[in-house]
Every structure is written in C-alpha cells, then in structure tokens.
Protein backbone atom coordinates (compact mmCIF):
# COMPACT_ATOMS: atom_id res chain seq x y z
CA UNK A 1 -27.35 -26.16 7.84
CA UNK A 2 -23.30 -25.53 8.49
CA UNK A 3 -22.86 -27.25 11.97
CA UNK A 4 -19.70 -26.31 13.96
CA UNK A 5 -17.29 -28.48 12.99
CA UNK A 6 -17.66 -27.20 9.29
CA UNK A 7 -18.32 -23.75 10.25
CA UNK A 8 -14.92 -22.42 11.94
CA UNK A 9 -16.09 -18.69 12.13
CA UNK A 10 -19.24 -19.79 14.21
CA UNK A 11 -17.22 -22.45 16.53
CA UNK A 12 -14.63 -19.40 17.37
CA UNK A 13 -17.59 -16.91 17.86
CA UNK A 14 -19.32 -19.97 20.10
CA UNK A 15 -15.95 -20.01 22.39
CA UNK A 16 -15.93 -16.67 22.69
CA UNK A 17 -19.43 -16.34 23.44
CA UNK A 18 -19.22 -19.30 26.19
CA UNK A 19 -15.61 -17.52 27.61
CA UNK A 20 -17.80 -14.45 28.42
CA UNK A 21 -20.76 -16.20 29.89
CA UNK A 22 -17.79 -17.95 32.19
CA UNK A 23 -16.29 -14.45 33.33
CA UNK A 24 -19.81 -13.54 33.91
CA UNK A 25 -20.94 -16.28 36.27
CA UNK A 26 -17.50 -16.27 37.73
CA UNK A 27 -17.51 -12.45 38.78
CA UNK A 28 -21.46 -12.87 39.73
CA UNK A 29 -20.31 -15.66 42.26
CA UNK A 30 -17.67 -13.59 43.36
CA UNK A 31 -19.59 -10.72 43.80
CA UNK A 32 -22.31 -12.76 45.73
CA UNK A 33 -20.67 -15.08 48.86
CA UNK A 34 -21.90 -12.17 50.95
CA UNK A 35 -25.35 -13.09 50.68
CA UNK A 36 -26.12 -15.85 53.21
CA UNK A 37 -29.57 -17.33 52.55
CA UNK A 38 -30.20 -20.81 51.92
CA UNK A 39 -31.90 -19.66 48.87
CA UNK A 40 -28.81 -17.36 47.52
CA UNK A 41 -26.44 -20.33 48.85
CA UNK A 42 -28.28 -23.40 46.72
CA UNK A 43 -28.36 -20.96 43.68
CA UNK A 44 -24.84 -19.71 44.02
CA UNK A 45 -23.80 -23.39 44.40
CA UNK A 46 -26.09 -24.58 41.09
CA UNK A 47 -24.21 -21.57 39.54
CA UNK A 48 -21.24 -23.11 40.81
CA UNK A 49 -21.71 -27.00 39.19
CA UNK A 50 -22.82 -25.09 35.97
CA UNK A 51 -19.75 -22.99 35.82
CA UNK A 52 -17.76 -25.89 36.61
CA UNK A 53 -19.47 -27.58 33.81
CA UNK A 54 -18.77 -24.95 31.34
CA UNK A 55 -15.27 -25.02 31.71
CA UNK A 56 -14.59 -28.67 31.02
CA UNK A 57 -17.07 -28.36 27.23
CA UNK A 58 -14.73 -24.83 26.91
CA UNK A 59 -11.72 -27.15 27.60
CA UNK A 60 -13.02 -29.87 25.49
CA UNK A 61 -14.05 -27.24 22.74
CA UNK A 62 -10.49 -25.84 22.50
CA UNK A 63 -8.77 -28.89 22.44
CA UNK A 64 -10.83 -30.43 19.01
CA UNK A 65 -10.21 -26.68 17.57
CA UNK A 66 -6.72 -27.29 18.32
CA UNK A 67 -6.66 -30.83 16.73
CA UNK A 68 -8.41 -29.55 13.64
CA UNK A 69 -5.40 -27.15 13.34
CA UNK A 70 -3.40 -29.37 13.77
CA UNK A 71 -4.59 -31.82 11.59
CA UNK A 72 -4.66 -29.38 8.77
CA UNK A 73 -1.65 -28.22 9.12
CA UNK A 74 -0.03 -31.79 8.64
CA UNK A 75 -2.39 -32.83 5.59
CA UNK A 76 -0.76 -29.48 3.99
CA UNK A 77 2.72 -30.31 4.64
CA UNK A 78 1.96 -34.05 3.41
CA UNK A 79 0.12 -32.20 -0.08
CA UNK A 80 2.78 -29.72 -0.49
CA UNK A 81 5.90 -31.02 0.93
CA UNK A 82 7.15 -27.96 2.25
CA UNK A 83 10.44 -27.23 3.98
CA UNK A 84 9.67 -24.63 6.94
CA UNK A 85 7.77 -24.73 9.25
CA UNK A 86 6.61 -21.49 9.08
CA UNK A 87 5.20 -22.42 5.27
CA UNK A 88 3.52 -25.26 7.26
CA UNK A 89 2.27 -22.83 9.85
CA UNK A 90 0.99 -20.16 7.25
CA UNK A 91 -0.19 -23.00 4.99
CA UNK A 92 -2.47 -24.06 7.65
CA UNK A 93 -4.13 -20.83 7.88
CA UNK A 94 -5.09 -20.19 3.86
C-alpha cells in the first residue's frame, strides 16, 4: 500500500480535500454565531478547536510538500548539473 509520502497524486488530492473541509467549517461557523444556545455555542466552539487544528496539519502538510520539491529539485541539479534555473525548475517536475 502507496502511503502519502510516495504517492504525490493522493497527498495533493488529500490537501485539497482537507482545504475544502476548512472552507466548509469556516463558512458553517460563520453562518452560525447567531444561534445562542449553550448547546450551538459548545459545538460551534469544538468546531472552532477542530478547525483551528486543521489548519496547523494543512500548514504542516504544505510545508513537507514544499520540502519534497525542493529537495528534488536540488538532487536534479546535483545529477545533471544544469545551468538555469528554469532547467532546474522544469527538471523538478519530470
């Protein structure tokens, strides 16, 4: 079984997947501080430390993506040798 880390396709469709559940609680909060019960209130705030949550692993998520790329893009240029850095850019991404 592929996990994420050797899988790029399914860590960028996990990011995006976890970006929409964000927008979603976000605009469900947003669309609920009218609502004044001690019920809706300790739910909205659970919401809230989940959300909250969500962002820092999103955060976290996009920063290792970003190190992979990164990483990969220097282990070409140290293969390959080459001169631009656009070839080290497009390189990356073959």
């Amino acid at each position: 079984m592929e996990t994420p880390e050797k899988n790029p396709q399914t860590q960028e469709r996990l990011i995006g997947d976890l970006r929409l559940v964000i927008e979603n609680a976000e605009e469900l909060l947003k669309n609920t501080d009218q609502y004044t019960s001690v019920l809706y209130q300790n739910a909205r705030a659970k919401l809230a430390m989940a959300l909250n949550a969500a962002n820092e692993e999103l955060e976290r998520f996009e920063d290792a993506q970003l190190n992979r790329m990164m990483e990969a893009t220097r282990q070409a240029t140290e293969r390959c040798g080459s001169l631009s850095g656009e070839e080290r850019i497009l390189r990356a991404f073959h």
